[in-house]
PDB file of N, CA and C in Angstrom:
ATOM      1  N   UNK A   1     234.739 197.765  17.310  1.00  0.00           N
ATOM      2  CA  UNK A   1     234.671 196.324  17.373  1.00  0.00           C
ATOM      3  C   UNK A   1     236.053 195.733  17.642  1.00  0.00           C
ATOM      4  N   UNK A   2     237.023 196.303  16.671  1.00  0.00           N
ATOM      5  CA  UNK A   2     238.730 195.730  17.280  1.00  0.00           C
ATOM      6  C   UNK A   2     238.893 196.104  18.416  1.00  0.00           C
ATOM      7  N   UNK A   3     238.653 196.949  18.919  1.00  0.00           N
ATOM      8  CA  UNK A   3     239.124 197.615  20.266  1.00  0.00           C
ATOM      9  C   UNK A   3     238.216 196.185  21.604  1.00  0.00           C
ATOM     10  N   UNK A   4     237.234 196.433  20.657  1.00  0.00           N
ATOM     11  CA  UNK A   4     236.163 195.330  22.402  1.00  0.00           C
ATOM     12  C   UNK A   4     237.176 193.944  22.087  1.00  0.00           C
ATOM     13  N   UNK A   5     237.366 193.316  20.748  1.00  0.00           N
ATOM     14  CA  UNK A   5     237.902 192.295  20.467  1.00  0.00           C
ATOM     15  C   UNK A   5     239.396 192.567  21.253  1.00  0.00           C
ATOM     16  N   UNK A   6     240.245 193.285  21.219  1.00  0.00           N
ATOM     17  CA  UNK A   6     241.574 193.368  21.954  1.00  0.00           C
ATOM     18  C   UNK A   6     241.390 193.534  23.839  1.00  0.00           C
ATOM     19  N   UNK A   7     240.166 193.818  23.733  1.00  0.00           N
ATOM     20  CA  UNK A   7     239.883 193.752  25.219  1.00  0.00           C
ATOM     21  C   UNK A   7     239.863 192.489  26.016  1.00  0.00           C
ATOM     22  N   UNK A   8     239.392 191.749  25.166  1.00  0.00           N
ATOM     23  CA  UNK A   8     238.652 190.181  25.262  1.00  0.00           C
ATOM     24  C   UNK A   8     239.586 189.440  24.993  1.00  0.00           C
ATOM     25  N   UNK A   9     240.957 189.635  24.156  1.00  0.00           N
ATOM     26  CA  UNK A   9     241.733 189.185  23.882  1.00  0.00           C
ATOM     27  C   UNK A   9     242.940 189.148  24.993  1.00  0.00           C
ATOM     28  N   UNK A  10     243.235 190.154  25.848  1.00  0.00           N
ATOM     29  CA  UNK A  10     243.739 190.644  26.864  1.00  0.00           C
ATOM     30  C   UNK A  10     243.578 189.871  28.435  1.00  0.00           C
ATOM     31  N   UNK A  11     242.296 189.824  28.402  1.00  0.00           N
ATOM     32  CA  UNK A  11     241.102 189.355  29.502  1.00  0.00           C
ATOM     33  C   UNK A  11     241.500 188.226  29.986  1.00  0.00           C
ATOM     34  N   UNK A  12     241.241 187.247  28.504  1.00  0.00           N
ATOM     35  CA  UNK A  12     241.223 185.599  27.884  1.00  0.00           C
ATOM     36  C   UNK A  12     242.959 185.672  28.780  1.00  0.00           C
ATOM     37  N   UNK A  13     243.917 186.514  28.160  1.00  0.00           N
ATOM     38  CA  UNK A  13     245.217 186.216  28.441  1.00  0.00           C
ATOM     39  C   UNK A  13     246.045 186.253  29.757  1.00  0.00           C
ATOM     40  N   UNK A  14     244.341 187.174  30.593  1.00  0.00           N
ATOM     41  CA  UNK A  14     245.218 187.551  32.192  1.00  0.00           C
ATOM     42  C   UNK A  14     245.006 185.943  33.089  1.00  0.00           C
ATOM     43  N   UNK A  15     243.353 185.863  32.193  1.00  0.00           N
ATOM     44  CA  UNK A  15     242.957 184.631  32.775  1.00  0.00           C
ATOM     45  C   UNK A  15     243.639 183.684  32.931  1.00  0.00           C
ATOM     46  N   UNK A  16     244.172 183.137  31.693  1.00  0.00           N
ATOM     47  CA  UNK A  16     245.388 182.132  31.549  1.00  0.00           C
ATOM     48  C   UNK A  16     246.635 182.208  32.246  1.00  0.00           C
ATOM     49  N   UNK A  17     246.832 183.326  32.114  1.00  0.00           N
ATOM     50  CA  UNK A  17     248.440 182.973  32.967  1.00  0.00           C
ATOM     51  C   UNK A  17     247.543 183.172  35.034  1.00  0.00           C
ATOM     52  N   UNK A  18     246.378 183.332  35.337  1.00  0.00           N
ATOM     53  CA  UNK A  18     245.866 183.196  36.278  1.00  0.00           C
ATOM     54  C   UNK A  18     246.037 181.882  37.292  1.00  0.00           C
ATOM     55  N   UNK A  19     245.344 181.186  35.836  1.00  0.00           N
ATOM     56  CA  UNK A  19     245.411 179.652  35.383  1.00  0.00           C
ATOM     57  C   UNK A  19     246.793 179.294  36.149  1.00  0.00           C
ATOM     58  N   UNK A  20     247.255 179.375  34.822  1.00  0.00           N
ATOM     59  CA  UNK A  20     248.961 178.839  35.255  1.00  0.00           C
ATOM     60  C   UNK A  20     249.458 179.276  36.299  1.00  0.00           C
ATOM     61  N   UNK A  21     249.307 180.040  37.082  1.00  0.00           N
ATOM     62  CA  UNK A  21     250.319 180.634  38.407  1.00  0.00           C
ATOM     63  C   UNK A  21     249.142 179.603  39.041  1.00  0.00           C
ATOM     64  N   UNK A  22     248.485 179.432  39.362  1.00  0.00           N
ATOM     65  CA  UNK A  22     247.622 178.326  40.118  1.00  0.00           C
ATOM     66  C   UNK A  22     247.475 176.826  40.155  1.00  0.00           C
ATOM     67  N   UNK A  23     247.930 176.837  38.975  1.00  0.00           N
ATOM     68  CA  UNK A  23     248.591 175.428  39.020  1.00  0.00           C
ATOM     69  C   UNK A  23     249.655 174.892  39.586  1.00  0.00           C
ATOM     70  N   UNK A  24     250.690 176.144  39.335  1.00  0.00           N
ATOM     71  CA  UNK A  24     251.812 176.251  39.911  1.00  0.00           C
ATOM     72  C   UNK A  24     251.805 176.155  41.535  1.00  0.00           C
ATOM     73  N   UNK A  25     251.202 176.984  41.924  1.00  0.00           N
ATOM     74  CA  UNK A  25     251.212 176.947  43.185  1.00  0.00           C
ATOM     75  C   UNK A  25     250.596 175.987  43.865  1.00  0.00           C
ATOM     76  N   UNK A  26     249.629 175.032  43.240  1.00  0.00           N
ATOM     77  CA  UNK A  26     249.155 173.430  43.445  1.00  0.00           C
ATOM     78  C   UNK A  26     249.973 172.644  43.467  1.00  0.00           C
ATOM     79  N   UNK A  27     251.003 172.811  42.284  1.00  0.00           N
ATOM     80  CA  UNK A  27     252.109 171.767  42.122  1.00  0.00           C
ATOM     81  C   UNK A  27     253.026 172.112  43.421  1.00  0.00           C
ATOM     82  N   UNK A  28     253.344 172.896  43.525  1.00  0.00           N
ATOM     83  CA  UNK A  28     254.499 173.354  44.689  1.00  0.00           C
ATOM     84  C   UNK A  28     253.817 172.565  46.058  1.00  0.00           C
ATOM     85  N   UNK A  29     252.827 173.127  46.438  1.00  0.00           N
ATOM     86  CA  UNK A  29     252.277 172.712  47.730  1.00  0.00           C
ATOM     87  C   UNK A  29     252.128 171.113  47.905  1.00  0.00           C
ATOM     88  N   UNK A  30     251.683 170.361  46.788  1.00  0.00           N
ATOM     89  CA  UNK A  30     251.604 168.973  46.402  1.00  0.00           C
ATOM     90  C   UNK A  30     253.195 168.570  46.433  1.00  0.00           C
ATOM     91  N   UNK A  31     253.820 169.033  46.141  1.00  0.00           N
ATOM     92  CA  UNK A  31     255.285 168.679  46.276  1.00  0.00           C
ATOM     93  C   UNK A  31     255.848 168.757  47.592  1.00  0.00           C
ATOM     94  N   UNK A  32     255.410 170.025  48.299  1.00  0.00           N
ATOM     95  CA  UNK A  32     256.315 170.237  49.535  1.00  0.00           C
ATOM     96  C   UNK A  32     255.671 168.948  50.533  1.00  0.00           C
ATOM     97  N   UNK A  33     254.317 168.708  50.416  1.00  0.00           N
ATOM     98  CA  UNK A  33     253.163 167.981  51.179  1.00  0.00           C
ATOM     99  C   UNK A  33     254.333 166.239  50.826  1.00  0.00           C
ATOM    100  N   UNK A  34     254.462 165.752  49.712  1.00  0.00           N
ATOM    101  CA  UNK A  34     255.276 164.702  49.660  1.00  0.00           C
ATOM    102  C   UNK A  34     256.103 164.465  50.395  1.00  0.00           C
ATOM    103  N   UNK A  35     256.753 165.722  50.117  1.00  0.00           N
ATOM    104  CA  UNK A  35     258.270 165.650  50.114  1.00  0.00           C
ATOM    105  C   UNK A  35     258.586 165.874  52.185  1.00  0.00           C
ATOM    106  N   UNK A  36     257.502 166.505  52.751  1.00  0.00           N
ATOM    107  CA  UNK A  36     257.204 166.238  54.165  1.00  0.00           C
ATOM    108  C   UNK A  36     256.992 165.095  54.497  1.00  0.00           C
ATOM    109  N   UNK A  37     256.160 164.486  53.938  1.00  0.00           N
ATOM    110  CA  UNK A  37     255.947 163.024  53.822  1.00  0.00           C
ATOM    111  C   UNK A  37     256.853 161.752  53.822  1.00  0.00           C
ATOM    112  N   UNK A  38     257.859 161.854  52.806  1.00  0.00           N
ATOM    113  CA  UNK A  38     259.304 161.360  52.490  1.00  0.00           C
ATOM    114  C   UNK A  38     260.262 161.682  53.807  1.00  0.00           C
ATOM    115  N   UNK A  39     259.721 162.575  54.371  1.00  0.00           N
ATOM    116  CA  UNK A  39     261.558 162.824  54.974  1.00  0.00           C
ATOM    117  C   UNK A  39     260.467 162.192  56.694  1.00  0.00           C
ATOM    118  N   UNK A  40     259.558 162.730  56.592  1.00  0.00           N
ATOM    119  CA  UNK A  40     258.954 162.090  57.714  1.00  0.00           C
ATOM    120  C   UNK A  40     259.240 160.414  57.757  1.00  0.00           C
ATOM    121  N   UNK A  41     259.350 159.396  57.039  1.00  0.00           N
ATOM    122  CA  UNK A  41     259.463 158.061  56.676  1.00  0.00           C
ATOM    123  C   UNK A  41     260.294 157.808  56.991  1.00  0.00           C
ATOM    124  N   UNK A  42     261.293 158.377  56.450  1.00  0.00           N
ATOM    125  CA  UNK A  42     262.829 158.446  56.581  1.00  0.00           C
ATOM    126  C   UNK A  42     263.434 158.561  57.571  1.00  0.00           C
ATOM    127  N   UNK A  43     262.855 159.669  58.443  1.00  0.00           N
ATOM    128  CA  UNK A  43     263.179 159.517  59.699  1.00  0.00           C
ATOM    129  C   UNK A  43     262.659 158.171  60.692  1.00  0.00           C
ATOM    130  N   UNK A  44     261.585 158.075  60.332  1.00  0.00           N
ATOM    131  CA  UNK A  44     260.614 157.209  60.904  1.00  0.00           C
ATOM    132  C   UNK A  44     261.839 155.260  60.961  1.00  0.00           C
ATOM    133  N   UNK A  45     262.151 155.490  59.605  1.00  0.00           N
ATOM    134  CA  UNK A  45     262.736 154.563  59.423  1.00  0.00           C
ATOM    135  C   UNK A  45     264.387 154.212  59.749  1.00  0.00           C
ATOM    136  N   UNK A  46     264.868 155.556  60.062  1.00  0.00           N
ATOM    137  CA  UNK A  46     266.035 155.459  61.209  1.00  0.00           C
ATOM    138  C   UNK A  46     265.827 155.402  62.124  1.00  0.00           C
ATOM    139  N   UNK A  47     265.026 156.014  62.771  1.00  0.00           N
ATOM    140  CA  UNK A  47     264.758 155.495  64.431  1.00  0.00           C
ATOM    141  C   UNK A  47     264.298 154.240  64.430  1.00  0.00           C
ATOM    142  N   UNK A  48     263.709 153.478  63.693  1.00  0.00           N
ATOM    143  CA  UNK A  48     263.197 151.831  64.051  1.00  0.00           C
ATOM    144  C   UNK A  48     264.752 151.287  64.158  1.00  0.00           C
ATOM    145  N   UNK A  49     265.426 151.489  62.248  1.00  0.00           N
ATOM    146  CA  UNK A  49     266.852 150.937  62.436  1.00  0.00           C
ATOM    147  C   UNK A  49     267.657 150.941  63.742  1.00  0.00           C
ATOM    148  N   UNK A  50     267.540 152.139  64.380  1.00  0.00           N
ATOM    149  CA  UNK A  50     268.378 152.081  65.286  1.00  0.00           C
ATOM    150  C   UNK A  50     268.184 151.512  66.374  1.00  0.00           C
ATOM    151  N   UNK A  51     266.835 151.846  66.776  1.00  0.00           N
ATOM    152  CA  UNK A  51     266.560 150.517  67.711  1.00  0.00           C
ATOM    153  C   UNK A  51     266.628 149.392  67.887  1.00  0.00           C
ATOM    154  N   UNK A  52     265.993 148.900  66.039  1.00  0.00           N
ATOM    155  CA  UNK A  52     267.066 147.616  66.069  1.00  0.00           C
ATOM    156  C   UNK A  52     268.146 146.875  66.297  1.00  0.00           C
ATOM    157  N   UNK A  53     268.934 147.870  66.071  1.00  0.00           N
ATOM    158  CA  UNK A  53     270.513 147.601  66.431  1.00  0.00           C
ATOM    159  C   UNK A  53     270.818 147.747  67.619  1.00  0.00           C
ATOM    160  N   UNK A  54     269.806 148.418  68.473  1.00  0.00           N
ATOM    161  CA  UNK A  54     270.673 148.840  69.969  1.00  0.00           C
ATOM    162  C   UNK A  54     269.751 147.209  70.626  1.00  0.00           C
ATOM    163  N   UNK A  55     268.476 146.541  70.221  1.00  0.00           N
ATOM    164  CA  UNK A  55     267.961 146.369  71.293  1.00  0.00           C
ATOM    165  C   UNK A  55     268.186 144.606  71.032  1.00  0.00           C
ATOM    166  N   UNK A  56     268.366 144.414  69.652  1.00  0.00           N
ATOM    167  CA  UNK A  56     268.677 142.754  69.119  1.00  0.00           C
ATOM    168  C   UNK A  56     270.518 143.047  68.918  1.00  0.00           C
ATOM    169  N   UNK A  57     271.182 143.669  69.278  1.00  0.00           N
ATOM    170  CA  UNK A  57     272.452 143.556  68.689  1.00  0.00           C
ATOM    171  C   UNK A  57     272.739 143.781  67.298  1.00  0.00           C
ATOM    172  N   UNK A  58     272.136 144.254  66.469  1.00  0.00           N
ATOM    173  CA  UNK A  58     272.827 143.962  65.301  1.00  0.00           C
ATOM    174  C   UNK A  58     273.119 144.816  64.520  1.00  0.00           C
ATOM    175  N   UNK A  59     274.102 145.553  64.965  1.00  0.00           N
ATOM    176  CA  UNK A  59     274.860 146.430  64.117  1.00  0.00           C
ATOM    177  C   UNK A  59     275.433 146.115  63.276  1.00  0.00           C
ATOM    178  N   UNK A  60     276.243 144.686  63.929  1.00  0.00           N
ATOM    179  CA  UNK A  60     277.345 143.694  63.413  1.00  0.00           C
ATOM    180  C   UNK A  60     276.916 143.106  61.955  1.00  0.00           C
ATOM    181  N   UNK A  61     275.490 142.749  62.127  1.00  0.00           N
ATOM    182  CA  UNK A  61     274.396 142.117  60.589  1.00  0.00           C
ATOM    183  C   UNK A  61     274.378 142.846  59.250  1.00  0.00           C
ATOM    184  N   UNK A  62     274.646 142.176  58.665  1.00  0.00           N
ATOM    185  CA  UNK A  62     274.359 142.556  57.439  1.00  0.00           C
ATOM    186  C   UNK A  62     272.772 142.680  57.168  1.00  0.00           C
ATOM    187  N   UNK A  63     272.235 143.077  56.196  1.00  0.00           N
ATOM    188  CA  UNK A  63     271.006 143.411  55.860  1.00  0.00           C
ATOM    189  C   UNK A  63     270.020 141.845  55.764  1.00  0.00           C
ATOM    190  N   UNK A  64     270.745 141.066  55.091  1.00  0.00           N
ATOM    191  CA  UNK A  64     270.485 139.568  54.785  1.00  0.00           C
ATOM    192  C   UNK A  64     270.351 139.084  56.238  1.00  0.00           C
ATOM    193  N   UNK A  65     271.068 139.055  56.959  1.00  0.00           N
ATOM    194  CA  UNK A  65     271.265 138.470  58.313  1.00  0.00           C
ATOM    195  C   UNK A  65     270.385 139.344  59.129  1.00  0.00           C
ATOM    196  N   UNK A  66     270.341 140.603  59.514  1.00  0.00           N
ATOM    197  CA  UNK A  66     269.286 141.033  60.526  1.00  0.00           C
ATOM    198  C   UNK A  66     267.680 140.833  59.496  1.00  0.00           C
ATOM    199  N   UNK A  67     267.550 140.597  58.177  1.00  0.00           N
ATOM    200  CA  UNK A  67     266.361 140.391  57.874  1.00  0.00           C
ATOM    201  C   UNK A  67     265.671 139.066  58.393  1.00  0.00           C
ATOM    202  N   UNK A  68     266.814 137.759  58.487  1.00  0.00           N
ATOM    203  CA  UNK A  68     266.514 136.404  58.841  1.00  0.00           C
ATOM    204  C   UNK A  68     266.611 136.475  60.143  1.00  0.00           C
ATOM    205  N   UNK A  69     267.051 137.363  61.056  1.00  0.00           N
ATOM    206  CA  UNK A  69     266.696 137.169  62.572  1.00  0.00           C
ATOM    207  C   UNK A  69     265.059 137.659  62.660  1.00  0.00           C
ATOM    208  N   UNK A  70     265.215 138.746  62.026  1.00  0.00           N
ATOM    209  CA  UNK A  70     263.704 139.392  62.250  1.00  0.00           C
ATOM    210  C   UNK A  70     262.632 138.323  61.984  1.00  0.00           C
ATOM    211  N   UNK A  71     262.572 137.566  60.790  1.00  0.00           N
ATOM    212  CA  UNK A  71     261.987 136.483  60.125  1.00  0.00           C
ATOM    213  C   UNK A  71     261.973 135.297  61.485  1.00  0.00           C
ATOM    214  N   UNK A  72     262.629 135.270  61.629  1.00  0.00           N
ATOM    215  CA  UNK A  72     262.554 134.160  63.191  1.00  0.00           C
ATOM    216  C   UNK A  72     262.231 134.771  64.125  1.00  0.00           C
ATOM    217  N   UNK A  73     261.791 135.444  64.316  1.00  0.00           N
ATOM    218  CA  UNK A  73     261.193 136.115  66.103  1.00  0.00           C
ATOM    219  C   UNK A  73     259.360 136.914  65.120  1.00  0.00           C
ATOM    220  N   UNK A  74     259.434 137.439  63.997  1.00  0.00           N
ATOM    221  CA  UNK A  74     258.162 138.166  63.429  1.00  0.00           C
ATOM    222  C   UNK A  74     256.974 137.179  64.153  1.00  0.00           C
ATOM    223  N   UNK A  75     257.042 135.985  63.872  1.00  0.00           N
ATOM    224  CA  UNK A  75     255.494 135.176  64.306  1.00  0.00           C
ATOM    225  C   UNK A  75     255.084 135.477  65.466  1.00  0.00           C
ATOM    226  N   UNK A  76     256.196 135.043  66.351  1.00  0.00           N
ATOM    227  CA  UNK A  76     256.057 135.253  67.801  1.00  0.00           C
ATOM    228  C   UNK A  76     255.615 136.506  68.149  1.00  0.00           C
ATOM    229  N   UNK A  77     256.616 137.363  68.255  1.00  0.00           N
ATOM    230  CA  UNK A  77     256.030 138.962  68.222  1.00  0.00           C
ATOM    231  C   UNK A  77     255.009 138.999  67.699  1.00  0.00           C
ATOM    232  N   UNK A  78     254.603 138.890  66.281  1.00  0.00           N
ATOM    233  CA  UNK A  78     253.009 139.358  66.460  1.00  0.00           C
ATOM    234  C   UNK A  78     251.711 138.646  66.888  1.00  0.00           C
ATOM    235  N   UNK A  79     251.807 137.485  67.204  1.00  0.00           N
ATOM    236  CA  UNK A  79     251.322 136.564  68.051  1.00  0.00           C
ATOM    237  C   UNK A  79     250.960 137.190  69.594  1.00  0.00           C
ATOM    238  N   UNK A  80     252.238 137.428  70.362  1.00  0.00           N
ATOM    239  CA  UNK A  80     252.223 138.226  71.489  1.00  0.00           C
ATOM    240  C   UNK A  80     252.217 139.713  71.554  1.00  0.00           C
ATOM    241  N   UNK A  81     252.098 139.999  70.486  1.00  0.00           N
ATOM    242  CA  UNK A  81     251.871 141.932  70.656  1.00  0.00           C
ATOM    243  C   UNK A  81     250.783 142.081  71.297  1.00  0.00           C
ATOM    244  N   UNK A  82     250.721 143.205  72.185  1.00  0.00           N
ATOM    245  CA  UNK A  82     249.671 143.638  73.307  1.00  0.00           C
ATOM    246  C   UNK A  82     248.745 144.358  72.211  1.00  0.00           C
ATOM    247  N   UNK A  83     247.111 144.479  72.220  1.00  0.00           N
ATOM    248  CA  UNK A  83     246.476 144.857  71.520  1.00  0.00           C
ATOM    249  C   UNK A  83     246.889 146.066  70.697  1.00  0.00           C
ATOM    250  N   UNK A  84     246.944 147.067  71.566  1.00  0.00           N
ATOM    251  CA  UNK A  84     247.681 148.470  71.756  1.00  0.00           C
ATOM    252  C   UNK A  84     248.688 148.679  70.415  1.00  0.00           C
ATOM    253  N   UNK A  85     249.226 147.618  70.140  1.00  0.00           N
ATOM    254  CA  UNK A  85     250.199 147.790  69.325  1.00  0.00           C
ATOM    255  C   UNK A  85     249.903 147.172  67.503  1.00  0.00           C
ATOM    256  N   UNK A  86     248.470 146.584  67.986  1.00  0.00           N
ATOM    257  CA  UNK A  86     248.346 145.753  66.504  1.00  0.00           C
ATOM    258  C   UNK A  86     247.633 146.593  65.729  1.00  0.00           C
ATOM    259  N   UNK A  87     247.897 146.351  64.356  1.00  0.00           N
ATOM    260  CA  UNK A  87     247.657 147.192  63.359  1.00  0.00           C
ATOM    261  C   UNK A  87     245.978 147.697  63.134  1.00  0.00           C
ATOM    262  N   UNK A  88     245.111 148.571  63.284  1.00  0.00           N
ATOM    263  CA  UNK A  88     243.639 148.658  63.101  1.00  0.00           C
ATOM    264  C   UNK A  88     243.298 148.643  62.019  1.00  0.00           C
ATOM    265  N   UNK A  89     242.126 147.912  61.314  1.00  0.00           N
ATOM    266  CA  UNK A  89     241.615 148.250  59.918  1.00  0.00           C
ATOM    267  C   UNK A  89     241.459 149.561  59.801  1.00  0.00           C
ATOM    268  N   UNK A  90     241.435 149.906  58.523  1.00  0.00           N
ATOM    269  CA  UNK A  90     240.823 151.478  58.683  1.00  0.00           C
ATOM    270  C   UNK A  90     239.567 151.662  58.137  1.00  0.00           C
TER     271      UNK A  90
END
Protein backbone atom coordinates (compact mmCIF):
# COMPACT_ATOMS: atom_id res chain seq x y z
CA UNK A 1 0.00 0.00 0.00
CA UNK A 2 3.06 2.61 0.81
CA UNK A 3 4.75 1.62 -2.16
CA UNK A 4 1.30 2.29 -4.65
CA UNK A 5 0.90 5.49 -2.29
CA UNK A 6 4.72 6.71 -3.19
CA UNK A 7 3.89 5.94 -6.71
CA UNK A 8 0.95 8.31 -6.77
CA UNK A 9 2.83 10.57 -4.84
CA UNK A 10 5.63 10.79 -7.51
CA UNK A 11 3.04 10.85 -10.49
CA UNK A 12 0.94 13.86 -8.68
CA UNK A 13 4.68 15.50 -8.59
CA UNK A 14 5.83 14.88 -12.35
CA UNK A 15 2.44 16.24 -13.15
CA UNK A 16 2.99 19.45 -11.41
CA UNK A 17 6.16 20.52 -12.33
CA UNK A 18 4.51 19.43 -16.03
CA UNK A 19 2.12 22.06 -15.05
CA UNK A 20 4.64 24.58 -14.28
CA UNK A 21 7.10 24.20 -17.24
CA UNK A 22 3.81 24.97 -19.27
CA UNK A 23 2.93 27.77 -17.87
CA UNK A 24 6.17 28.87 -18.25
CA UNK A 25 6.42 28.41 -21.61
CA UNK A 26 2.85 30.34 -22.03
CA UNK A 27 4.27 33.10 -20.14
CA UNK A 28 7.42 33.36 -22.34
CA UNK A 29 5.57 33.14 -25.68
CA UNK A 30 2.85 35.76 -24.30
CA UNK A 31 5.75 37.92 -23.53
CA UNK A 32 7.83 37.58 -26.65
CA UNK A 33 4.17 38.05 -28.68
CA UNK A 34 4.00 41.71 -26.66
CA UNK A 35 7.07 42.54 -26.65
CA UNK A 36 6.96 42.03 -30.85
CA UNK A 37 4.15 44.04 -30.56
CA UNK A 38 5.90 47.01 -28.59
CA UNK A 39 8.86 47.29 -30.73
CA UNK A 40 6.61 46.91 -33.83
CA UNK A 41 4.75 50.43 -32.52
CA UNK A 42 7.76 51.85 -31.87
CA UNK A 43 8.99 51.55 -34.94
CA UNK A 44 5.75 52.32 -36.44
CA UNK A 45 5.93 55.46 -34.48
CA UNK A 46 9.38 56.66 -35.73
CA UNK A 47 8.70 56.40 -39.12
CA UNK A 48 5.39 58.62 -38.82
CA UNK A 49 7.77 61.06 -36.57
CA UNK A 50 9.99 61.28 -39.17
CA UNK A 51 7.92 61.97 -41.79
CA UNK A 52 6.59 64.46 -39.94
CA UNK A 53 9.51 66.32 -39.71
CA UNK A 54 10.72 65.83 -43.23
CA UNK A 55 7.28 66.67 -44.86
CA UNK A 56 5.68 69.80 -42.41
CA UNK A 57 9.22 71.04 -41.39
CA UNK A 58 9.36 70.44 -38.02
CA UNK A 59 12.24 69.27 -36.63
CA UNK A 60 12.77 72.77 -35.38
CA UNK A 61 9.13 72.18 -33.02
CA UNK A 62 8.97 71.37 -29.95
CA UNK A 63 6.45 68.69 -29.00
CA UNK A 64 3.82 71.51 -27.84
CA UNK A 65 4.30 73.32 -31.12
CA UNK A 66 4.27 70.42 -33.77
CA UNK A 67 1.18 69.08 -31.62
CA UNK A 68 -0.72 72.65 -32.34
CA UNK A 69 0.27 72.60 -36.02
CA UNK A 70 -1.07 69.12 -36.32
CA UNK A 71 -4.32 70.39 -34.38
CA UNK A 72 -4.73 73.05 -37.18
CA UNK A 73 -4.48 71.08 -40.37
CA UNK A 74 -6.23 67.42 -38.36
CA UNK A 75 -9.96 68.66 -39.52
CA UNK A 76 -9.04 69.36 -42.87
CA UNK A 77 -7.02 66.27 -43.48
CA UNK A 78 -9.54 64.13 -42.28
CA UNK A 79 -12.27 65.81 -43.99
CA UNK A 80 -10.22 65.34 -47.30
CA UNK A 81 -8.63 61.93 -46.73
CA UNK A 82 -9.24 59.70 -49.80
CA UNK A 83 -11.47 56.76 -48.65
CA UNK A 84 -8.49 54.38 -48.86
CA UNK A 85 -7.03 55.94 -46.01
CA UNK A 86 -10.00 56.31 -43.44
CA UNK A 87 -10.17 54.32 -40.54
CA UNK A 88 -12.77 50.95 -41.04
CA UNK A 89 -15.05 49.81 -38.23
CA UNK A 90 -14.13 46.52 -37.31
Amino acid sequence: MSEQYEKLLKKRDKVQEKIRQSELALKKSSYFENRQERKARSRRLIQKGALLEKYFQADQLSVDQTEELLKIFANYVNTKKPDQYKKTPL
